[in-house]
C-alpha atoms as a PDB file:
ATOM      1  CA  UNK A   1     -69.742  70.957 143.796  1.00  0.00           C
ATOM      2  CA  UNK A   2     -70.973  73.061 146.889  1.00  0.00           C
ATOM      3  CA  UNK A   3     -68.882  75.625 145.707  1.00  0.00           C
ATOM      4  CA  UNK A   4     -71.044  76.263 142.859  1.00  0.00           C
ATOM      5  CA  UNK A   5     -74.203  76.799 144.912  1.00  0.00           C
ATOM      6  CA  UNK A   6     -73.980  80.336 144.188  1.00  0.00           C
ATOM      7  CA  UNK A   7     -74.915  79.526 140.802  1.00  0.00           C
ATOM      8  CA  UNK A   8     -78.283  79.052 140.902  1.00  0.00           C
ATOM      9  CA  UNK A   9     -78.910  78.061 137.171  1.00  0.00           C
ATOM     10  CA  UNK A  10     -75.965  74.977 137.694  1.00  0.00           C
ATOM     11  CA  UNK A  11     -77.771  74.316 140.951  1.00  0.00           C
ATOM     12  CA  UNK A  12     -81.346  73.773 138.820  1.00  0.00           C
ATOM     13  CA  UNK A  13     -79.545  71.973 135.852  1.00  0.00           C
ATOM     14  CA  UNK A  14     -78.190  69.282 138.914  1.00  0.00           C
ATOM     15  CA  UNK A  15     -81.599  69.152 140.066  1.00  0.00           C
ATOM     16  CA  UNK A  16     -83.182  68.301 137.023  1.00  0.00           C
ATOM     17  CA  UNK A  17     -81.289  64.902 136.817  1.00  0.00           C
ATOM     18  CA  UNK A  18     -83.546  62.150 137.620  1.00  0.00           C
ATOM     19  CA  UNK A  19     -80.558  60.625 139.597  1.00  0.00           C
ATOM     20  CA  UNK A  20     -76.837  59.607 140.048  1.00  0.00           C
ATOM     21  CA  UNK A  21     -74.591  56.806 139.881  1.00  0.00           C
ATOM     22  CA  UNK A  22     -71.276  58.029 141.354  1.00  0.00           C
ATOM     23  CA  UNK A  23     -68.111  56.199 142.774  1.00  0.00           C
ATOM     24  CA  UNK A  24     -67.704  56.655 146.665  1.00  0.00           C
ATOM     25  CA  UNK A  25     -69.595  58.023 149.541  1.00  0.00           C
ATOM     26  CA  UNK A  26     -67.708  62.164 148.795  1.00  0.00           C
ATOM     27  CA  UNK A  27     -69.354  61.969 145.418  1.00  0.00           C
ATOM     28  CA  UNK A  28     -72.528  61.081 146.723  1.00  0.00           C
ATOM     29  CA  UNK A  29     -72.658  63.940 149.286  1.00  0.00           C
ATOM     30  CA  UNK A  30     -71.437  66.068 146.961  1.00  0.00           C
ATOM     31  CA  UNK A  31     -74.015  65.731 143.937  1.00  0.00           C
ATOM     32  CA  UNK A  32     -76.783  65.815 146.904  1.00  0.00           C
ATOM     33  CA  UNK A  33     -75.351  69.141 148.394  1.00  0.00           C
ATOM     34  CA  UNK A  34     -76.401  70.650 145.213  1.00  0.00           C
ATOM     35  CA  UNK A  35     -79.905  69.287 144.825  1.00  0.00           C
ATOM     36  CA  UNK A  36     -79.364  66.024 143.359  1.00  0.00           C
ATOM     37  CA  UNK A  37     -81.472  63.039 144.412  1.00  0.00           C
ATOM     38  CA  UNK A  38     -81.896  59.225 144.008  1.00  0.00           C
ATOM     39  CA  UNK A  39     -77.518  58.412 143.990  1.00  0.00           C
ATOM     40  CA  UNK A  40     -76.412  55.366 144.530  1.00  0.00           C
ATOM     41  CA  UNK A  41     -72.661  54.537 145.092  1.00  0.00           C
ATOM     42  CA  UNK A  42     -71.513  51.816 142.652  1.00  0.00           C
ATOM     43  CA  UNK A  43     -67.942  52.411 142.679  1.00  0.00           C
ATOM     44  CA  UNK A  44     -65.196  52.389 139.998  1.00  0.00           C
ATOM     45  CA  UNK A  45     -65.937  49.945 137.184  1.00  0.00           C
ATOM     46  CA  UNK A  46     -62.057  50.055 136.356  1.00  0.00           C
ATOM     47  CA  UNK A  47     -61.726  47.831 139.470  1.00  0.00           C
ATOM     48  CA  UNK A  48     -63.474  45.224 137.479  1.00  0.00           C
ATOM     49  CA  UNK A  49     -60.977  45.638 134.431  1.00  0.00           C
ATOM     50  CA  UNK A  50     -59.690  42.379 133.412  1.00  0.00           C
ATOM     51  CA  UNK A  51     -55.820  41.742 133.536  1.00  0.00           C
ATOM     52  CA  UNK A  52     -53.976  40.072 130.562  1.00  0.00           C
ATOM     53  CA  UNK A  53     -52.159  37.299 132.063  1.00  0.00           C
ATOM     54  CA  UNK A  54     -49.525  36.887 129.274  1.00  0.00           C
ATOM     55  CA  UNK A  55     -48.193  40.200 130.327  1.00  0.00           C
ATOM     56  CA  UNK A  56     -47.791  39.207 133.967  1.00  0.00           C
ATOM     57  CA  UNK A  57     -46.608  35.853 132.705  1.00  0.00           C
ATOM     58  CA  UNK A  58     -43.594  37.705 130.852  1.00  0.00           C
ATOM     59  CA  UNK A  59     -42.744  40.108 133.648  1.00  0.00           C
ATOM     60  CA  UNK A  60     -42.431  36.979 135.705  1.00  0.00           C
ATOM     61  CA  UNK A  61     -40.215  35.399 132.983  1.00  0.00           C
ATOM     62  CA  UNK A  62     -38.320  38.146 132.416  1.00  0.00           C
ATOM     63  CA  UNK A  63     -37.604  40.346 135.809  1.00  0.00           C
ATOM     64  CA  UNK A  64     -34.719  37.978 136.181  1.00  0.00           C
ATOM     65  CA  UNK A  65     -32.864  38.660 133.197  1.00  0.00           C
ATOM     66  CA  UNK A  66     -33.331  42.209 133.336  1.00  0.00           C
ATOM     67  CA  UNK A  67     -32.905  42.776 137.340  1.00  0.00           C
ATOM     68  CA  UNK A  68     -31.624  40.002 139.129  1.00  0.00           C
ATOM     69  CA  UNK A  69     -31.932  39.970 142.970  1.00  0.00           C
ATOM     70  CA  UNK A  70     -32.143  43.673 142.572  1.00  0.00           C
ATOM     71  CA  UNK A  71     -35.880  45.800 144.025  1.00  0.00           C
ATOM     72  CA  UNK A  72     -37.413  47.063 140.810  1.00  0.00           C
ATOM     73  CA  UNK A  73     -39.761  50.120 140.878  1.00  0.00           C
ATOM     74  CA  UNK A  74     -41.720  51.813 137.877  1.00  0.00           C
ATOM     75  CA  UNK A  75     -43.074  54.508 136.906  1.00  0.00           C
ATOM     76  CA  UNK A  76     -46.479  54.463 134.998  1.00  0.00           C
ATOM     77  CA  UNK A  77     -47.473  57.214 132.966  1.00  0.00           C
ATOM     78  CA  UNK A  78     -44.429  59.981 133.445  1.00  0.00           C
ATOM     79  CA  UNK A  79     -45.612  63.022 132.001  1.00  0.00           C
ATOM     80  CA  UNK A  80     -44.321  66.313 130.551  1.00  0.00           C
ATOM     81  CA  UNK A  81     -42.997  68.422 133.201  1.00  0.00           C
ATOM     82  CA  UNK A  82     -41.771  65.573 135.889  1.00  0.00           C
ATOM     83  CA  UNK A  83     -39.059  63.916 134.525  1.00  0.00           C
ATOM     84  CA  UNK A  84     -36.289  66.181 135.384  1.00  0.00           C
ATOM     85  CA  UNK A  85     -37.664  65.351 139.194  1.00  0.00           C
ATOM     86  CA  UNK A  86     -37.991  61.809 138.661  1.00  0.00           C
ATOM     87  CA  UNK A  87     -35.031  61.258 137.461  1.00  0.00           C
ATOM     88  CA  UNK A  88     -33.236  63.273 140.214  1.00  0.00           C
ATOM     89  CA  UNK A  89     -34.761  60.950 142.042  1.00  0.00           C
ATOM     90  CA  UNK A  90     -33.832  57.814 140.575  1.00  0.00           C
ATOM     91  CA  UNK A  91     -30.145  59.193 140.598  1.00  0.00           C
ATOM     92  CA  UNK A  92     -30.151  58.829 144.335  1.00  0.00           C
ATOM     93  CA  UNK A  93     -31.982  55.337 144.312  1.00  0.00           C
ATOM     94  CA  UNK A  94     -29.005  54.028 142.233  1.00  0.00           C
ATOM     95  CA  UNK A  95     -26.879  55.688 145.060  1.00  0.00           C
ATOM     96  CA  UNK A  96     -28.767  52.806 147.695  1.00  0.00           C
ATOM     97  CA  UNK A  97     -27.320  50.073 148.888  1.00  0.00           C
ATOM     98  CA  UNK A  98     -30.281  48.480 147.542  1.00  0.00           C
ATOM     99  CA  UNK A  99     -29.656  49.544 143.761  1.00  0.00           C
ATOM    100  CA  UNK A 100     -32.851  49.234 142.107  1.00  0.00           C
ATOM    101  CA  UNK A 101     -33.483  48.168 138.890  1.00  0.00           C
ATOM    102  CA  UNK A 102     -35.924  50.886 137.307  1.00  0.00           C
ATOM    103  CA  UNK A 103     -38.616  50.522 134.457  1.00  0.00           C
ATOM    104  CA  UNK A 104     -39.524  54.189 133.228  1.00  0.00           C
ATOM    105  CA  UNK A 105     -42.892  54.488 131.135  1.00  0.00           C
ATOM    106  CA  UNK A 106     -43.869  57.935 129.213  1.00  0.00           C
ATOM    107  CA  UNK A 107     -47.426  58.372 129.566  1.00  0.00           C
ATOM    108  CA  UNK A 108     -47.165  59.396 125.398  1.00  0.00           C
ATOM    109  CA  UNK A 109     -45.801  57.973 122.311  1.00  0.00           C
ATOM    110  CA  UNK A 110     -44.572  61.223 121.356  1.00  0.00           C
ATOM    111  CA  UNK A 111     -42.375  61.197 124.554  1.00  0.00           C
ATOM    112  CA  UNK A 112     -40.385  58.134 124.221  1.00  0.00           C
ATOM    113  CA  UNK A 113     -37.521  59.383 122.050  1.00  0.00           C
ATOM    114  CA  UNK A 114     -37.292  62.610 124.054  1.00  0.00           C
ATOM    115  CA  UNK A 115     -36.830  60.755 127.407  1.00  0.00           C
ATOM    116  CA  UNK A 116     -33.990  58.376 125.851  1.00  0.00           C
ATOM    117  CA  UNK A 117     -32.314  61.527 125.021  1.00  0.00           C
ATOM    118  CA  UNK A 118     -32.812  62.593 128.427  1.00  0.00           C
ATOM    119  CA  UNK A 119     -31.978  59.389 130.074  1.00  0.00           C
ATOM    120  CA  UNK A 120     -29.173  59.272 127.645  1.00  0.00           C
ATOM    121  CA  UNK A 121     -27.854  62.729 128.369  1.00  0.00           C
ATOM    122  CA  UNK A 122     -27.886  62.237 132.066  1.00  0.00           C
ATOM    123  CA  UNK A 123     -25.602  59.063 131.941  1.00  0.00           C
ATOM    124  CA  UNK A 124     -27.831  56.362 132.915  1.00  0.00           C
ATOM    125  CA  UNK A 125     -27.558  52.863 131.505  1.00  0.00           C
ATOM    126  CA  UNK A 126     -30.562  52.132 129.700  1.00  0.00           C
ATOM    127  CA  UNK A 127     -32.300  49.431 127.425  1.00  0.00           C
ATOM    128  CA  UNK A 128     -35.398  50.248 125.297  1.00  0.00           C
ATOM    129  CA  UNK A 129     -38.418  47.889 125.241  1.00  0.00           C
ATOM    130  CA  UNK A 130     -38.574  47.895 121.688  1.00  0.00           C
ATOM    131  CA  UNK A 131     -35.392  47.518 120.900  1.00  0.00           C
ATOM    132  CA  UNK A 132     -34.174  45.305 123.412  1.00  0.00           C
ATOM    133  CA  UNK A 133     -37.502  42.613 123.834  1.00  0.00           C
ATOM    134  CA  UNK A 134     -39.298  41.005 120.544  1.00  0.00           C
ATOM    135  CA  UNK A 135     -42.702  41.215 120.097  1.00  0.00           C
ATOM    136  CA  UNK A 136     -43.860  38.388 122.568  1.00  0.00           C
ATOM    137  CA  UNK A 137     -41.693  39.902 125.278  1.00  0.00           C
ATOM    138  CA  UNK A 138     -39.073  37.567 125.455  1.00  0.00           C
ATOM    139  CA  UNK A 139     -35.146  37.215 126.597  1.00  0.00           C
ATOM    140  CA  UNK A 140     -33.891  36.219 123.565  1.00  0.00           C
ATOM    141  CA  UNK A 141     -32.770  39.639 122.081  1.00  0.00           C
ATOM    142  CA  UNK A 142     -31.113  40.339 125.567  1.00  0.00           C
ATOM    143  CA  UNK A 143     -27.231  40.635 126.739  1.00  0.00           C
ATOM    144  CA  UNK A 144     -27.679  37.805 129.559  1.00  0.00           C
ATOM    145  CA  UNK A 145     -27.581  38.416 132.325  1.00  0.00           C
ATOM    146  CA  UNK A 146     -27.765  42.596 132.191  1.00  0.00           C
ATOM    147  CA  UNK A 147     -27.014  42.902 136.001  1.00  0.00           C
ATOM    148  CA  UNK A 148     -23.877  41.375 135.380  1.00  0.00           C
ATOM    149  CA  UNK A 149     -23.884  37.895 137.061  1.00  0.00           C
ATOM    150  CA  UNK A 150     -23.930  39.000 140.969  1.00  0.00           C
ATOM    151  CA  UNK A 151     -27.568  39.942 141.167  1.00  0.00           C
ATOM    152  CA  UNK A 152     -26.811  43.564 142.354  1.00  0.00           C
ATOM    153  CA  UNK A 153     -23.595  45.720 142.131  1.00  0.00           C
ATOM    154  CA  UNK A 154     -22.154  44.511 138.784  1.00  0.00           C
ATOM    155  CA  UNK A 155     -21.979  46.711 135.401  1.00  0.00           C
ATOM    156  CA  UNK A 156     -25.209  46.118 133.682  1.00  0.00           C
ATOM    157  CA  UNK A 157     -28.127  48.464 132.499  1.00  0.00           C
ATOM    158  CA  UNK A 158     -30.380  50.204 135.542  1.00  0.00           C
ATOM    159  CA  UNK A 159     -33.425  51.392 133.099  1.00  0.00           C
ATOM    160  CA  UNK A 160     -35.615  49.724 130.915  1.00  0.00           C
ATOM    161  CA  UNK A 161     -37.734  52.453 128.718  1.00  0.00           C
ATOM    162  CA  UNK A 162     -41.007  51.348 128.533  1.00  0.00           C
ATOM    163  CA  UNK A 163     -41.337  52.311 125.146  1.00  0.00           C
ATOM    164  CA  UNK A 164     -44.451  50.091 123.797  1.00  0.00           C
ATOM    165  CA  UNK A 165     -48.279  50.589 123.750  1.00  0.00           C
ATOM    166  CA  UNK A 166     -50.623  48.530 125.856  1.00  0.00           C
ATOM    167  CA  UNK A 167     -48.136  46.708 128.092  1.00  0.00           C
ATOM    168  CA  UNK A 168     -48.922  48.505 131.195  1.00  0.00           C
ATOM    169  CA  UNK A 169     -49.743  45.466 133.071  1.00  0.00           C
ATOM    170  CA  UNK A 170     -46.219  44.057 132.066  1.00  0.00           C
ATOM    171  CA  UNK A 171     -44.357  47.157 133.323  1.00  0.00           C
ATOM    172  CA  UNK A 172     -46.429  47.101 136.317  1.00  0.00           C
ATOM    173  CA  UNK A 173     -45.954  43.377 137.011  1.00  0.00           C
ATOM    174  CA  UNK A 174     -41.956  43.760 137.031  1.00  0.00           C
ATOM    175  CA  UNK A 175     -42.127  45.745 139.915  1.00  0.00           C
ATOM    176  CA  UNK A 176     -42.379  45.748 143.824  1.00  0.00           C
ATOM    177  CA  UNK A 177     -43.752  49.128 143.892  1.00  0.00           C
ATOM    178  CA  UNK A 178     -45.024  51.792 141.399  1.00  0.00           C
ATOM    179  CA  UNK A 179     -44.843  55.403 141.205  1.00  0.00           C
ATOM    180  CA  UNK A 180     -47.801  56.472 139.233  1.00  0.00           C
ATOM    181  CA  UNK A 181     -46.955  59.735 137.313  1.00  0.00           C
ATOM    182  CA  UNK A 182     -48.931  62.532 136.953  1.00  0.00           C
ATOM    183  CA  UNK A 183     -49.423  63.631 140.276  1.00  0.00           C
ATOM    184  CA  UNK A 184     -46.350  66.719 140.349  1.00  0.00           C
ATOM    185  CA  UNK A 185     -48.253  68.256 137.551  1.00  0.00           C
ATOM    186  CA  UNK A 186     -51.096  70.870 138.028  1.00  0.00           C
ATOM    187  CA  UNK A 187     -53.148  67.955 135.765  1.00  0.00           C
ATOM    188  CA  UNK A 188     -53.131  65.250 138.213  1.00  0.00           C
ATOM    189  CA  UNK A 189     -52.332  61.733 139.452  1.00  0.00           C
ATOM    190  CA  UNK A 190     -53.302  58.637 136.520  1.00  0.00           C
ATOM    191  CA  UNK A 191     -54.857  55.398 136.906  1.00  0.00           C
ATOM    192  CA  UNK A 192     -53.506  53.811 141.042  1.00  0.00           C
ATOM    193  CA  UNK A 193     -55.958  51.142 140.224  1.00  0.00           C
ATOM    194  CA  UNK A 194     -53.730  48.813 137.971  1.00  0.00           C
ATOM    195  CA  UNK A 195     -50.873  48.757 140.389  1.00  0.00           C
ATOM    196  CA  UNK A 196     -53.473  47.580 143.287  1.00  0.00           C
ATOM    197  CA  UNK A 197     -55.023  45.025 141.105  1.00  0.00           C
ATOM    198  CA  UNK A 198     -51.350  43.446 141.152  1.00  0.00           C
ATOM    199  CA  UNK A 199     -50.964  43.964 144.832  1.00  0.00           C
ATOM    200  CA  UNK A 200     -48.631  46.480 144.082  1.00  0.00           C
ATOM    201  CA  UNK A 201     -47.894  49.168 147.042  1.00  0.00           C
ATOM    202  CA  UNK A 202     -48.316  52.868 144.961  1.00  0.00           C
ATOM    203  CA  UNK A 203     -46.654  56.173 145.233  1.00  0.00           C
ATOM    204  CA  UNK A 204     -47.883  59.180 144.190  1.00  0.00           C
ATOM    205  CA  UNK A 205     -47.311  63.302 144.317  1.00  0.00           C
ATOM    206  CA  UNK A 206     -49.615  65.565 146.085  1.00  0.00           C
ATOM    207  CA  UNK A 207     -51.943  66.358 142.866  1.00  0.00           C
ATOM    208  CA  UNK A 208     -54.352  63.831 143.230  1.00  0.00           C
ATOM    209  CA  UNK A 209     -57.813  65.680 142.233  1.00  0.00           C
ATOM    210  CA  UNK A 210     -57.939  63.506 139.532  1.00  0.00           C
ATOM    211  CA  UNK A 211     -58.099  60.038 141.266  1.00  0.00           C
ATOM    212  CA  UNK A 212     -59.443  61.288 144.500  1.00  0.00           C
ATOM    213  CA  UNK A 213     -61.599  58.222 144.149  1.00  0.00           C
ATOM    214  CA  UNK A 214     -59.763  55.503 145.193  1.00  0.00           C
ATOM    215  CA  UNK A 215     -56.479  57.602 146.194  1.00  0.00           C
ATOM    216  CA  UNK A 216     -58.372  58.880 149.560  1.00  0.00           C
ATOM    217  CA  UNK A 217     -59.249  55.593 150.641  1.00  0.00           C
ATOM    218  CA  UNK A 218     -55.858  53.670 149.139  1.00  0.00           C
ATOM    219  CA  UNK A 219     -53.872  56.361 151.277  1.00  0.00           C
ATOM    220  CA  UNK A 220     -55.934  56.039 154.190  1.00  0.00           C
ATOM    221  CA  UNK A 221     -55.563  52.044 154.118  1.00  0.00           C
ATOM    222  CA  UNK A 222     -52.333  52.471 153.644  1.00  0.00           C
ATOM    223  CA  UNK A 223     -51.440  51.204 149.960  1.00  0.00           C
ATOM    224  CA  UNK A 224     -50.679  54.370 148.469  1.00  0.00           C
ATOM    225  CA  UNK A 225     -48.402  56.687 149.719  1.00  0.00           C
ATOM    226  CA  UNK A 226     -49.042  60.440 149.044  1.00  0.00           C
ATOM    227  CA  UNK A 227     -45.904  62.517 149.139  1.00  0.00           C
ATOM    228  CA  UNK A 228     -45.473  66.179 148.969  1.00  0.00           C
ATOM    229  CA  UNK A 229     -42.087  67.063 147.354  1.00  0.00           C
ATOM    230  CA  UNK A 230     -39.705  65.718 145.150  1.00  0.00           C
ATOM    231  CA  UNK A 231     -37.387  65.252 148.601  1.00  0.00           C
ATOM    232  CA  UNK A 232     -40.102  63.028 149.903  1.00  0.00           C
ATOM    233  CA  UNK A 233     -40.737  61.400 146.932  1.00  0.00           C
ATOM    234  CA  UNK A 234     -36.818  60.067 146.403  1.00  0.00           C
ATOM    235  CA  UNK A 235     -36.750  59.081 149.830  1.00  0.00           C
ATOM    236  CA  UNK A 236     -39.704  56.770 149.645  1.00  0.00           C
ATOM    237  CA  UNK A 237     -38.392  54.794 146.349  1.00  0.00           C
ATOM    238  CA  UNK A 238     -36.206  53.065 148.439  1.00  0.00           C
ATOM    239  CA  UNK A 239     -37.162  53.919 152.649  1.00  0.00           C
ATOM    240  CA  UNK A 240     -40.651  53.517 151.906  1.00  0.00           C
ATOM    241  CA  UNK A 241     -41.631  49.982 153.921  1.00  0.00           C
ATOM    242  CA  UNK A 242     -45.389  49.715 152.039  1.00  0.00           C
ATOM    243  CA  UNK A 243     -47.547  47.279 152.717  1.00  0.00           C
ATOM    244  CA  UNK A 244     -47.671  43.365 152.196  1.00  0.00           C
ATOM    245  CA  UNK A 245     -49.833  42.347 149.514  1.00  0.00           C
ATOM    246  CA  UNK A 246     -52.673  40.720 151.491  1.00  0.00           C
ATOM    247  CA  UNK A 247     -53.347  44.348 152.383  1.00  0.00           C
ATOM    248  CA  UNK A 248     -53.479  45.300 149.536  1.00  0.00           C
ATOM    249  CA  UNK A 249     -56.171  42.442 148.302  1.00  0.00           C
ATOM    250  CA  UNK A 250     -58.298  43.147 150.754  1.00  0.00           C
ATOM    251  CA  UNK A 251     -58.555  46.925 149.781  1.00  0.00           C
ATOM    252  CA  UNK A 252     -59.307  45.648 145.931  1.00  0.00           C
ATOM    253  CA  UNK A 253     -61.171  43.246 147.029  1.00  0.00           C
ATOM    254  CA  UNK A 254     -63.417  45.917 149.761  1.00  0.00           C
ATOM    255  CA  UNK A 255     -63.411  48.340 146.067  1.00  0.00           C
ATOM    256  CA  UNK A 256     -64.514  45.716 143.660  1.00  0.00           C
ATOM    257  CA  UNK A 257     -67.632  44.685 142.455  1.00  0.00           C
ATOM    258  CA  UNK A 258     -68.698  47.770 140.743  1.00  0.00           C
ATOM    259  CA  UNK A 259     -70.224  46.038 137.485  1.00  0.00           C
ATOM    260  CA  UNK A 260     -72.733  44.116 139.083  1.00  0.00           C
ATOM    261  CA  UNK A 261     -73.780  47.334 141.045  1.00  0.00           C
ATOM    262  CA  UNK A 262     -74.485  49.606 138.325  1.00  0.00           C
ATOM    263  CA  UNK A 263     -76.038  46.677 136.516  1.00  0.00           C
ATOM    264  CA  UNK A 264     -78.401  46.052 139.937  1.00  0.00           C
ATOM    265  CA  UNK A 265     -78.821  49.861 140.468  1.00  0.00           C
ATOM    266  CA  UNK A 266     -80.224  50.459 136.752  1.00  0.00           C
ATOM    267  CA  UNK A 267     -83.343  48.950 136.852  1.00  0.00           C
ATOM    268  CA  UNK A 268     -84.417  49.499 140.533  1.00  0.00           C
ATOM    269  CA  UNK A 269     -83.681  53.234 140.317  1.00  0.00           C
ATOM    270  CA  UNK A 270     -86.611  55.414 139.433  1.00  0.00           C
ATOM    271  CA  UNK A 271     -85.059  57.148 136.520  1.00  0.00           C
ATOM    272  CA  UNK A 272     -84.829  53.850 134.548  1.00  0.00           C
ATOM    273  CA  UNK A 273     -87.974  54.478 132.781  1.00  0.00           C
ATOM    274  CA  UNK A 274     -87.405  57.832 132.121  1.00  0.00           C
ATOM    275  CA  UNK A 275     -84.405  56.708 129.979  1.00  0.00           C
ATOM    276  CA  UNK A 276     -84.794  53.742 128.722  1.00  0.00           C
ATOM    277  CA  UNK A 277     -88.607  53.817 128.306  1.00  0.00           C
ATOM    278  CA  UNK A 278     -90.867  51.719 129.790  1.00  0.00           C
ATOM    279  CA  UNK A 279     -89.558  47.790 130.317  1.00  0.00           C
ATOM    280  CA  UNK A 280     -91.796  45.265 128.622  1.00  0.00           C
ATOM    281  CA  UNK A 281     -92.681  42.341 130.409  1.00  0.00           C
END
């Protein structure tokens, strides 16, 4: 926002707000560099978002059926214009030793036949969530067991298509780490908060403008891993160490909390009046 001192109408418009409630300490120096007083630093009220356990439940039940023994990474939210690059990538994770299983979810509905057809077209074994898993996301619609009985190497299927609305948190909970998309696209990085609240370790592409609150402070602890090219990024899916989960709940845990702040900022700051009216006692 300092960049737009030079406009000196913006700069009067930000200095007629009566105050700010903004997400981390950057935000706050930023809205005062341009005039803006009274800010208070709440946070991010999405690490306060409640997580469905019957999704985590089912990953639990399910990641053996579908991986075995096997690593399993996903990626949350692929968007137009990265899967050719993912899935380069992905190609030489299968190469690993390791072998991961991967879970591969569109960011858009629109997107999900395209990507089989790319997936398809490309050679990899695939499954599609809603063909493959009934409604309550169970086994029973599944070849058992897909890796093939040896809980790595065997035939079997490598990618499940997340192909389903509002089962994030199930994709998310299958995994051991998560690349979220977004962040090889000029748009930006999406959402690095779900993986954390699962003590999930988080990979993402240099574009990160649109998350830079909590992606600056998740890379500097540690639990998110920025990388710069798709040669870094295929590299990390499987060299990648990341860090143990109690890490990563105490960074949610440092983050959290951001509810009850907004809720005790609103009527202590000044500009609650001039809002809201007067409060009636």
């Amino acid at each position: 926002m300092a960049r737009d001192a030079k406009f000196t109408l913006r700069h009067d418009l930000m200095r007629g707000f009566a105050g700010a409630l903004v997400k981390s300490d950057l935000q706050a120096q930023r809205f005062a560099s341009v005039g803006v007083g009274n800010i208070t630093v709440t946070g991010e009220l999405r690490f306060d978002q409640p997580i469905p356990p019957a999704l985590v439940a089912a990953a639990q039940s399910l990641r053996p059926h579908l991986a075995g023994e096997r690593p399993v990474i996903t990626f949350a939210s692929a968007v137009e214009g990265e899967d050719e690059l993912y899935l380069d990538g992905i190609a030489q994770a299968l190469r690993h030793p390791a072998r991961p299983f991967i879970v591969y979810v569109p960011r858009k509905p629109e997107r999900f036949d395209e990507v089989a057809s790319m997936l398809s077209s490309r050679g990899f074994r695939f499954l599609r969530r809603s063909q493959s898993l009934g409604a309550a996301l169970t086994a029973e619609s599944l070849p058992s067991p897909l890796w093939g009985g040896d809980g790595g190497g065997g035939p079997g299927q490598d990618i499940l298509l997340g192909d389903s609305l509002g089962e994030m948190y199930f994709y998310i909970a299958l995994a051991d780490r998560v690349v979220t998309g977004g962040g090889f696209t000029p748009h930006g990085a999406h959402n690095i908060i779900e993986p954390l609240a699962l003590q999930r370790p988080v990979i993402v592409g240099p574009e990160i403008h649109t998350i830079e609150y909590p992606a600056v402070e998740a890379i500097a602890a540690g639990v998110c891993l920025r990388v710069p090219t798709a040669e870094a990024l295929a590299a990390a899916l499987t060299d990648w160490p990341g860090p143990g989960p109690d890490t990563i709940r105490a960074f949610f845990a440092a983050h959290s909390g951001a509810t009850a702040r907004t809720l005790a900022a609103l009527p202590t700051q000044k500009f609650s009046s001039e809002i809201f009216g007067p409060t009636s006692r």
